[in-house]
C-alpha atoms as a PDB file:
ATOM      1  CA  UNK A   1      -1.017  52.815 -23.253  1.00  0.00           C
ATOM      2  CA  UNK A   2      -2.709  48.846 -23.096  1.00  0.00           C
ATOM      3  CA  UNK A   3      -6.130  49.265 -23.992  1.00  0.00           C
ATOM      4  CA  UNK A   4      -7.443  47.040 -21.641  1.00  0.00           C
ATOM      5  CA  UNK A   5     -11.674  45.579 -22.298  1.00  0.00           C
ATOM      6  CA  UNK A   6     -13.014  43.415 -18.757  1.00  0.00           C
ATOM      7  CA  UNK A   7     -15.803  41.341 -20.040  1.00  0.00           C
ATOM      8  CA  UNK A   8     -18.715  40.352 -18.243  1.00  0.00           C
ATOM      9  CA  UNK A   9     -22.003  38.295 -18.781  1.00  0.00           C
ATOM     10  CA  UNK A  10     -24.781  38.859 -16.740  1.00  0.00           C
ATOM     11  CA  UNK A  11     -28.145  37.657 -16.519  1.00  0.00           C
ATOM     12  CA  UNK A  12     -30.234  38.715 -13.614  1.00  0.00           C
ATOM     13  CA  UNK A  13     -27.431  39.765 -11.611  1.00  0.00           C
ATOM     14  CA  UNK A  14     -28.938  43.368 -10.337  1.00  0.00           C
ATOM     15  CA  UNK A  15     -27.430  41.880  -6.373  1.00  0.00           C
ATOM     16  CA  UNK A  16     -24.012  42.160  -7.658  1.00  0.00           C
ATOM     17  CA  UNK A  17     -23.332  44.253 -10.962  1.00  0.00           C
ATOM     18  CA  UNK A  18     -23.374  47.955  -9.044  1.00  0.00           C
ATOM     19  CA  UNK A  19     -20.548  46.457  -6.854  1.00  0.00           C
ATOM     20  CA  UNK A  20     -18.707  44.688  -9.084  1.00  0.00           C
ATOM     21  CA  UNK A  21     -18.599  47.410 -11.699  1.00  0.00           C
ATOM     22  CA  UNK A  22     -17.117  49.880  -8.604  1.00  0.00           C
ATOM     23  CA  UNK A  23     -14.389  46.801  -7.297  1.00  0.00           C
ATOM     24  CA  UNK A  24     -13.191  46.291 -11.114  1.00  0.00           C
ATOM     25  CA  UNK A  25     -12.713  50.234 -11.972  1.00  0.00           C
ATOM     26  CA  UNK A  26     -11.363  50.402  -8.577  1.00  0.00           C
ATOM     27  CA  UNK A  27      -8.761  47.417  -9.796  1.00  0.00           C
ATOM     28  CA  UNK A  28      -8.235  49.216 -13.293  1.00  0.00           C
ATOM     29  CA  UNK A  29      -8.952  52.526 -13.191  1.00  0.00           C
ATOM     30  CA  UNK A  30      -8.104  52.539 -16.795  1.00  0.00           C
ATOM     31  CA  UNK A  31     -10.370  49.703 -18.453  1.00  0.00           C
ATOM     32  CA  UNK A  32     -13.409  49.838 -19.895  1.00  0.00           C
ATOM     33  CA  UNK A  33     -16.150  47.576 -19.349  1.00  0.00           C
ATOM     34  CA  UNK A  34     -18.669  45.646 -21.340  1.00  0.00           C
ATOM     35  CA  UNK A  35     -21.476  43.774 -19.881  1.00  0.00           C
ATOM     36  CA  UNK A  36     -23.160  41.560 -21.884  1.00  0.00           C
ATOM     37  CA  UNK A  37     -27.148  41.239 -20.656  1.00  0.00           C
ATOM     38  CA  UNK A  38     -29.464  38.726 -21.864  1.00  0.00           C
ATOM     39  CA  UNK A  39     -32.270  41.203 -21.507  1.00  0.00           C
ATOM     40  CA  UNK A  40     -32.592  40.130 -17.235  1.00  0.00           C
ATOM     41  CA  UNK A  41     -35.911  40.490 -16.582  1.00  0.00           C
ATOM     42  CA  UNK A  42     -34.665  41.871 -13.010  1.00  0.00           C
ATOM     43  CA  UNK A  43     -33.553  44.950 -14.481  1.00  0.00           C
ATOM     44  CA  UNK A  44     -29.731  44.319 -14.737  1.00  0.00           C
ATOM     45  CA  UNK A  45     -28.944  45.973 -18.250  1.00  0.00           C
ATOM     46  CA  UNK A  46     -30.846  48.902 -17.204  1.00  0.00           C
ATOM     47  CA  UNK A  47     -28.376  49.805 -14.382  1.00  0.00           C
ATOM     48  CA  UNK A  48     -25.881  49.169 -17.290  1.00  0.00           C
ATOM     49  CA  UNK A  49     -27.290  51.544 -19.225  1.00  0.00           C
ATOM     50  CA  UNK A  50     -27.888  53.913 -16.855  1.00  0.00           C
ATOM     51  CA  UNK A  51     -24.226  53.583 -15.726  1.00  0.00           C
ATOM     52  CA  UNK A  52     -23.118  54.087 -18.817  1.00  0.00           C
ATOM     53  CA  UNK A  53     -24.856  57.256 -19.630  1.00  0.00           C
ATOM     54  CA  UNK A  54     -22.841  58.636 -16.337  1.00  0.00           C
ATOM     55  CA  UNK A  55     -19.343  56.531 -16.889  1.00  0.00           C
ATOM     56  CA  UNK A  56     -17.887  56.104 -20.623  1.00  0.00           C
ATOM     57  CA  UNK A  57     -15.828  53.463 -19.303  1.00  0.00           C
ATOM     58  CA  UNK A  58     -18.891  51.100 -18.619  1.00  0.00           C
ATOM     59  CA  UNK A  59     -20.565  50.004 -21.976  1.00  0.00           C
ATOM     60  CA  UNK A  60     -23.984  47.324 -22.048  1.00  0.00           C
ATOM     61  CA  UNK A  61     -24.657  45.022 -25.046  1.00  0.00           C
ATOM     62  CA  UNK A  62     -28.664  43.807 -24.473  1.00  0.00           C
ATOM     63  CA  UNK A  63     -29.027  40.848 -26.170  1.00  0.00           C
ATOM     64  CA  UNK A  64     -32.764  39.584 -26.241  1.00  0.00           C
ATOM     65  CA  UNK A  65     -33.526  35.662 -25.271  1.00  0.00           C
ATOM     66  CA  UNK A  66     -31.307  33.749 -22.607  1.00  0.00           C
ATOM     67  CA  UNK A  67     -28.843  33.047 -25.362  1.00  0.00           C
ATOM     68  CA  UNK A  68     -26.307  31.011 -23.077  1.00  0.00           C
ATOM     69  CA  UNK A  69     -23.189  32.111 -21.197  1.00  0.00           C
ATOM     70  CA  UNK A  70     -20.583  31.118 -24.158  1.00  0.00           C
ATOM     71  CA  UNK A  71     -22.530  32.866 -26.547  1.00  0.00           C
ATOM     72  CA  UNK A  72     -22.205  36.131 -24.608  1.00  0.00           C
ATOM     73  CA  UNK A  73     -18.451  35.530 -23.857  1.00  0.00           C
ATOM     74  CA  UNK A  74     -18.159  34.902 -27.750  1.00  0.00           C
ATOM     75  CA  UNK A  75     -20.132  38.163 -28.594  1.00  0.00           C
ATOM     76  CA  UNK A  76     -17.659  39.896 -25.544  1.00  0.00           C
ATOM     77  CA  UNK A  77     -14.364  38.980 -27.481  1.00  0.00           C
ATOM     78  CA  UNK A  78     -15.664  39.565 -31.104  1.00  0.00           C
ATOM     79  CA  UNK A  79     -16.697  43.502 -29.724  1.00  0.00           C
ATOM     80  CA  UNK A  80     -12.768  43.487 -28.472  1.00  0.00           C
ATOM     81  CA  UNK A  81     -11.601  41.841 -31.624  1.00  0.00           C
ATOM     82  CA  UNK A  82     -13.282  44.772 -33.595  1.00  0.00           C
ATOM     83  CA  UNK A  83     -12.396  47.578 -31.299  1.00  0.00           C
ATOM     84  CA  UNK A  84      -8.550  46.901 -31.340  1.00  0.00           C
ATOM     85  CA  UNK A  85      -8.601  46.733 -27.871  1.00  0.00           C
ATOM     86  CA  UNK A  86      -4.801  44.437 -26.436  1.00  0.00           C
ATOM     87  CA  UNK A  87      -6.076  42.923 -23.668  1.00  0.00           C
ATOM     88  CA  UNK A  88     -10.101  41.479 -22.768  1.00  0.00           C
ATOM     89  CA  UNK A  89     -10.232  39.675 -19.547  1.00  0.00           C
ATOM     90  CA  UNK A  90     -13.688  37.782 -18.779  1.00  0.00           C
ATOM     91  CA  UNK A  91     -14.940  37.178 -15.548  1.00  0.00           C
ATOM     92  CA  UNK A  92     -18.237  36.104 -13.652  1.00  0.00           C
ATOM     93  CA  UNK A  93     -20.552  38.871 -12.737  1.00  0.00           C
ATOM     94  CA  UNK A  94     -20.975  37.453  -9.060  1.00  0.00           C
ATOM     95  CA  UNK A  95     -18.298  37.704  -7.515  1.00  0.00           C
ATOM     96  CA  UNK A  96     -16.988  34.413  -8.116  1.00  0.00           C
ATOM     97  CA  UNK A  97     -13.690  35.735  -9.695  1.00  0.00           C
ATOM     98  CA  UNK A  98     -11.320  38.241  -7.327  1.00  0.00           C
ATOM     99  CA  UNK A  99     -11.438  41.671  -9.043  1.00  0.00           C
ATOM    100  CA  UNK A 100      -8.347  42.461  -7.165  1.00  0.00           C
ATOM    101  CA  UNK A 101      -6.521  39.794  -9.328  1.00  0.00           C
ATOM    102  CA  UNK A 102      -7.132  41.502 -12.337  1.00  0.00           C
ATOM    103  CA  UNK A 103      -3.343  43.516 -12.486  1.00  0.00           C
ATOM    104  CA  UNK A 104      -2.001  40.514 -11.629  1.00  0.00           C
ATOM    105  CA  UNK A 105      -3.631  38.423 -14.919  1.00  0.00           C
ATOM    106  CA  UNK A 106      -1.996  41.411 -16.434  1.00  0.00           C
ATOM    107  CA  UNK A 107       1.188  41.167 -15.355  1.00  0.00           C
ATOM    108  CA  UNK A 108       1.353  37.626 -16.795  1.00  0.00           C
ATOM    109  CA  UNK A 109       1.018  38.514 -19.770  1.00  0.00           C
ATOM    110  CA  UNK A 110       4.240  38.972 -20.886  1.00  0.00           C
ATOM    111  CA  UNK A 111       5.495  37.878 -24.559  1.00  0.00           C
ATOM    112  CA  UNK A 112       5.189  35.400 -25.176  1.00  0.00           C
ATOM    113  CA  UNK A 113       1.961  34.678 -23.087  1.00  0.00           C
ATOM    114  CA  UNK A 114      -1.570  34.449 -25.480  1.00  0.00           C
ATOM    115  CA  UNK A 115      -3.626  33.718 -22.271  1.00  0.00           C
ATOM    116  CA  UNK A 116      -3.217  33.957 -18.488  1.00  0.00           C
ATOM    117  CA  UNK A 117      -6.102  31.447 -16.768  1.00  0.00           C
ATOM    118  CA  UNK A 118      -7.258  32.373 -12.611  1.00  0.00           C
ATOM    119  CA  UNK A 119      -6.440  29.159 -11.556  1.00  0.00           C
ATOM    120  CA  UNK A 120      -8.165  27.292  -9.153  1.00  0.00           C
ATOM    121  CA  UNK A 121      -6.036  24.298  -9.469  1.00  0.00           C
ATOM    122  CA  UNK A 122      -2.564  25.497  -9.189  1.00  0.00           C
ATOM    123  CA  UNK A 123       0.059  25.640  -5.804  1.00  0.00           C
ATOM    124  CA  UNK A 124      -1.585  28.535  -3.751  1.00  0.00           C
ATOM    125  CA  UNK A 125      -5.031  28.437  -5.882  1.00  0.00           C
ATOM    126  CA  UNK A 126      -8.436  27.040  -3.845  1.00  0.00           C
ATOM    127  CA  UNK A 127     -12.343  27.143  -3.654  1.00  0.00           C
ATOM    128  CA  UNK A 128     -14.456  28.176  -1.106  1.00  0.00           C
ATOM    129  CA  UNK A 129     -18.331  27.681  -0.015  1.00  0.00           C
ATOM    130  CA  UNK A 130     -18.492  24.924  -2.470  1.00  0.00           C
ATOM    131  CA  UNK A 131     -20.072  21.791  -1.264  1.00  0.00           C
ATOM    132  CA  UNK A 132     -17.962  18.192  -1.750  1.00  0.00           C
ATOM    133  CA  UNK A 133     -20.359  17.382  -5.016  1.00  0.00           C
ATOM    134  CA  UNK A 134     -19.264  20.227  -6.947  1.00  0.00           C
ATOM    135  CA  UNK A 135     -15.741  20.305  -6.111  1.00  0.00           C
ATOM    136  CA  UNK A 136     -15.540  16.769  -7.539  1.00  0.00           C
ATOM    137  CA  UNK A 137     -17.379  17.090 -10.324  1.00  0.00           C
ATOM    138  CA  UNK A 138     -15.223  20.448 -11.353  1.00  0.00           C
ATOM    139  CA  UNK A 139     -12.193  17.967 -10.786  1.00  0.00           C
ATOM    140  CA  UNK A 140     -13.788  15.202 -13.294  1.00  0.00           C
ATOM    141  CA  UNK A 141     -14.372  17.860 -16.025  1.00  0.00           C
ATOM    142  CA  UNK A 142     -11.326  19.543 -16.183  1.00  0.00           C
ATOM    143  CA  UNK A 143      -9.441  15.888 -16.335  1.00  0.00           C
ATOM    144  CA  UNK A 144     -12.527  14.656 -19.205  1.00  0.00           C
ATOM    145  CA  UNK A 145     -10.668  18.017 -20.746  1.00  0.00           C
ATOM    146  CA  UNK A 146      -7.792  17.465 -20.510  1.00  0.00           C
ATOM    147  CA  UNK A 147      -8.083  13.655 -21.916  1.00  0.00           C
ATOM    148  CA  UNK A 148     -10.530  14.867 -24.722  1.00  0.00           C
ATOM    149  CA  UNK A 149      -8.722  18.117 -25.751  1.00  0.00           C
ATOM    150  CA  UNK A 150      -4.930  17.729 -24.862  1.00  0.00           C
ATOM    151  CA  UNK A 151      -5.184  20.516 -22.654  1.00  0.00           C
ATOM    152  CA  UNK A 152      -2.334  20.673 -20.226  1.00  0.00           C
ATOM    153  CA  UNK A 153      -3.433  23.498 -18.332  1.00  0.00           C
ATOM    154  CA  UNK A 154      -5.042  22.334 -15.195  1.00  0.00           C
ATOM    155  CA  UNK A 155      -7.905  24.594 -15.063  1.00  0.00           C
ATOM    156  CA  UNK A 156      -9.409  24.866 -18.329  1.00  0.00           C
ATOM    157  CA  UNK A 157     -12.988  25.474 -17.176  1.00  0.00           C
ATOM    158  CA  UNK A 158     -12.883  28.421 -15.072  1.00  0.00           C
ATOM    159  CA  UNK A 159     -14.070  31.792 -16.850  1.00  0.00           C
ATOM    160  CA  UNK A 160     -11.584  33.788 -15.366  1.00  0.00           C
ATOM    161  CA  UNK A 161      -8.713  34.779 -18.106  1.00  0.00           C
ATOM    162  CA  UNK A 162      -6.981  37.595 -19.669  1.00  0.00           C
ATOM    163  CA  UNK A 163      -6.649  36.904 -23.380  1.00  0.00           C
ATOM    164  CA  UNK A 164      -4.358  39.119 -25.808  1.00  0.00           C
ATOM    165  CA  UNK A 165      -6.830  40.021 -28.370  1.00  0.00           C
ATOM    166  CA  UNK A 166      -4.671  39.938 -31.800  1.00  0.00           C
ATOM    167  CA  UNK A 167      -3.633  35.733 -30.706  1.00  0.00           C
ATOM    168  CA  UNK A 168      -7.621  35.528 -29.970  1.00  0.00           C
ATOM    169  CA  UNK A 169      -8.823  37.091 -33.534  1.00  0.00           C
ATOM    170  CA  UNK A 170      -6.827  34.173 -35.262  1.00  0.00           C
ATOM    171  CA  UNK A 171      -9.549  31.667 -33.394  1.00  0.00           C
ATOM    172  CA  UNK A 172     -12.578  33.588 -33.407  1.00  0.00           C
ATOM    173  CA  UNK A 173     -13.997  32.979 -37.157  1.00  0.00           C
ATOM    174  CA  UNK A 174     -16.296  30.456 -37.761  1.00  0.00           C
ATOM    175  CA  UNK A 175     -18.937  28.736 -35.806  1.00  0.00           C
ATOM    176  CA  UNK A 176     -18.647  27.506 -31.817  1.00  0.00           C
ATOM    177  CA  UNK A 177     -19.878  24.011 -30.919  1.00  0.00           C
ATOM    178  CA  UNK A 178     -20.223  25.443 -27.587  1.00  0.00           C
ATOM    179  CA  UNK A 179     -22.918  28.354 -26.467  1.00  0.00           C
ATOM    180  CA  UNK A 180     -22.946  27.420 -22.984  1.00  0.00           C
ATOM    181  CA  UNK A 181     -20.038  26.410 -20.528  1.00  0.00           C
ATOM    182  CA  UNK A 182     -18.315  23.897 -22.558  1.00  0.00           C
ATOM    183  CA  UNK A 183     -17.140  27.109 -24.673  1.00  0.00           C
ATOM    184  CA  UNK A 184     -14.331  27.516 -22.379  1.00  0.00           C
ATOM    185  CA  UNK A 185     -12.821  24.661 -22.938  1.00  0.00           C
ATOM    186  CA  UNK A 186     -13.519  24.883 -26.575  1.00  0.00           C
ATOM    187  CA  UNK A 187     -11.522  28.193 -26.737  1.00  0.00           C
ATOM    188  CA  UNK A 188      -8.715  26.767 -24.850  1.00  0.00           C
ATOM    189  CA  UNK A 189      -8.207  23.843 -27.377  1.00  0.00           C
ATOM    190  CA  UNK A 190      -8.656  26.048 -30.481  1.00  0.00           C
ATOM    191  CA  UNK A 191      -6.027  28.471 -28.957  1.00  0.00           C
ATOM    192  CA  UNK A 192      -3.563  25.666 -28.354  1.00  0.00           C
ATOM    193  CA  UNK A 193      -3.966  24.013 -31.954  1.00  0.00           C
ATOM    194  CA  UNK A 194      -3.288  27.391 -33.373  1.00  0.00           C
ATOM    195  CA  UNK A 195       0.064  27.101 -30.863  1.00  0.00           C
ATOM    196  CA  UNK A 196      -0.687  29.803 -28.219  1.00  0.00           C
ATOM    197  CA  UNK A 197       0.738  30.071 -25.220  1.00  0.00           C
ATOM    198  CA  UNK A 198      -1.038  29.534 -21.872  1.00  0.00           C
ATOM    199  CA  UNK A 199      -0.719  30.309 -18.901  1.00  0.00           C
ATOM    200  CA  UNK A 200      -1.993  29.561 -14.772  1.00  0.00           C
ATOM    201  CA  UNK A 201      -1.670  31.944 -11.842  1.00  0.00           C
ATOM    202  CA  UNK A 202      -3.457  30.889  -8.665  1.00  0.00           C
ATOM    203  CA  UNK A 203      -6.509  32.779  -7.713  1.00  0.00           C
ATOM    204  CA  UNK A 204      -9.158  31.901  -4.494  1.00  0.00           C
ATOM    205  CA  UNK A 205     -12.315  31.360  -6.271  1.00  0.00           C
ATOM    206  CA  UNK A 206     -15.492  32.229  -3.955  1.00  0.00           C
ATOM    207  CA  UNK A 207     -19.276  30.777  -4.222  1.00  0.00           C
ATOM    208  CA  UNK A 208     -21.379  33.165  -5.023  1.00  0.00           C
ATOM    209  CA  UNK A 209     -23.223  35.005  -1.552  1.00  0.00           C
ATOM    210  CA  UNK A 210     -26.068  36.615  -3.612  1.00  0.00           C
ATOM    211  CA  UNK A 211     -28.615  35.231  -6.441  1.00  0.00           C
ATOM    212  CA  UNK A 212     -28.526  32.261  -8.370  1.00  0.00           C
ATOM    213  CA  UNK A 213     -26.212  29.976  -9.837  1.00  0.00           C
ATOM    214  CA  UNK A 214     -27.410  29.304 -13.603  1.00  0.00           C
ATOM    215  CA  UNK A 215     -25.552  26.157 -14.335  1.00  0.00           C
ATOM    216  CA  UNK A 216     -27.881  22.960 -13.875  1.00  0.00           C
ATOM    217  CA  UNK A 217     -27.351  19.343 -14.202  1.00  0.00           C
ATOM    218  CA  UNK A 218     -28.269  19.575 -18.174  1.00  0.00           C
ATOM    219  CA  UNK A 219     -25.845  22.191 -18.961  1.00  0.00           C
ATOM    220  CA  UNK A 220     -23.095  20.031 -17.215  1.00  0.00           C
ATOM    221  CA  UNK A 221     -24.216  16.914 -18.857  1.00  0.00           C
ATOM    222  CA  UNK A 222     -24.107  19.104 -22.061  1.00  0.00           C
ATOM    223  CA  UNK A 223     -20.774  20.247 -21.312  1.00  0.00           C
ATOM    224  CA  UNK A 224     -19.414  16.929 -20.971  1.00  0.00           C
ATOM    225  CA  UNK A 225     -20.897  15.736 -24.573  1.00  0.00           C
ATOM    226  CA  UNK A 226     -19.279  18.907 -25.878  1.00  0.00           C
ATOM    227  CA  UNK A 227     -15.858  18.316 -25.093  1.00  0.00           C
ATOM    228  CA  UNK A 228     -15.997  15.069 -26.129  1.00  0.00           C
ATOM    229  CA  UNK A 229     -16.958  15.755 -29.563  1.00  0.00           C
ATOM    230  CA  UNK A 230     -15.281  19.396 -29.740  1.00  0.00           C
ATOM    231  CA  UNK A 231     -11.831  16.707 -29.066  1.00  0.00           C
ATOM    232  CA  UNK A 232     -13.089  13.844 -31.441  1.00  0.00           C
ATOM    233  CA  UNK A 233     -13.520  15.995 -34.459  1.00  0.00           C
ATOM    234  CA  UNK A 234     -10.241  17.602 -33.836  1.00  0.00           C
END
């Protein structure tokens, strides 16, 4: 049977994680779940925890200080990495990402796929509630990744992915230029050097309806300096 780990961050995210945890265990009855809390002061870890002590498929990791969203994806896939689980997907924890799509990032991973990528930017993929601004600038960064990294993939910052866990243990050691949102990209190009194979399957990818977006104009400028150097060091 796959042993199957969906990975979430979450940081003050109490609007959406009680329905999101339900639609994911509703998509894969047979997954467990780790969210990955940086201590939200609105009380989302708690209802992890509390979850948890009621569900054994649910698991919380409370980190303290707003450590950044890579860092918790990082500490996500390490926790798979040591628990021999096959399979971790990551997603958003607001909705963002279809949990419906999950069997299908699944089902792509056939051998010899290392990584299926929800793809916005594939035939039948697409974005809505975004405003003009952000579309475009989501455009410019995954071409400044592409061009920097020698990604071919043609969404390589989106969060939503299924990884197979013993390809992603060969890229995990070592330190990560990236703790914010750059460190998607970043795992993408260390995946490819090491000669994975990737994969796209179109997914509708939905603005969030409830509480905060995190990213700001410094983590974007951040992620842009990143990639850069993440590609120029090789």
């Amino acid at each position: 049977m796959t042993k199957l780990l969906v990975a979430i961050a979450a940081y003050n995210e109490m609007e959406n994680i009680p329905a999101l945890l339900d639609a994911v265990l509703a998509a894969v009855p047979d997954a467990e779940i780790l969210v990955v809390d940086d201590d939200s002061p609105d009380g989302t870890g708690r209802y992890v925890r509390e979850r948890s002590a009621q569900d054994p498929r649910i698991r919380c990791m409370i980190r303290h200080g707003k450590r950044g969203l890579g860092s918790a994806v990082l500490d996500a896939f390490r926790h798979a990495a040591a628990h021999d689980y096959d399979f971790v997907i990551n997603m958003d924890a607001d909705f963002s990402h279809p949990p419906e799509k999950i069997p299908e990032l699944l089902r792509a991973m056939n051998e010899p796929v290392d990584a299926a990528i929800g793809s916005r930017y594939v035939t039948g993929g697409k974005i809505l509630g975004w405003p003009a601004h952000r579309k475009i600038m989501s455009r410019l960064i995954n071409l400044w990744a592409g061009l920097c990294l020698g990604l071919k993939t043609r969404d390589n910052s989106g969060a939503f992915r299924c990884y197979r866990v013993e390809t992603l243990r060969r890229v995990l050691e070592g330190p990560f230029r990236s703790q914010g949102y750059s460190f998607f990209e970043e795992i993408l190009y260390r995946l490819k050097k090491n000669g994975a194979v990737l994969t796209e399957i179109p997914i509708t990818f939905t603005d969030r309806t409830r509480g905060r977006s995190k990213i700001n104009k410094k983590e974007a400028v951040q992620a842009v300096w990143n990639i850069f150097v993440i590609g120029w060091r090789g």
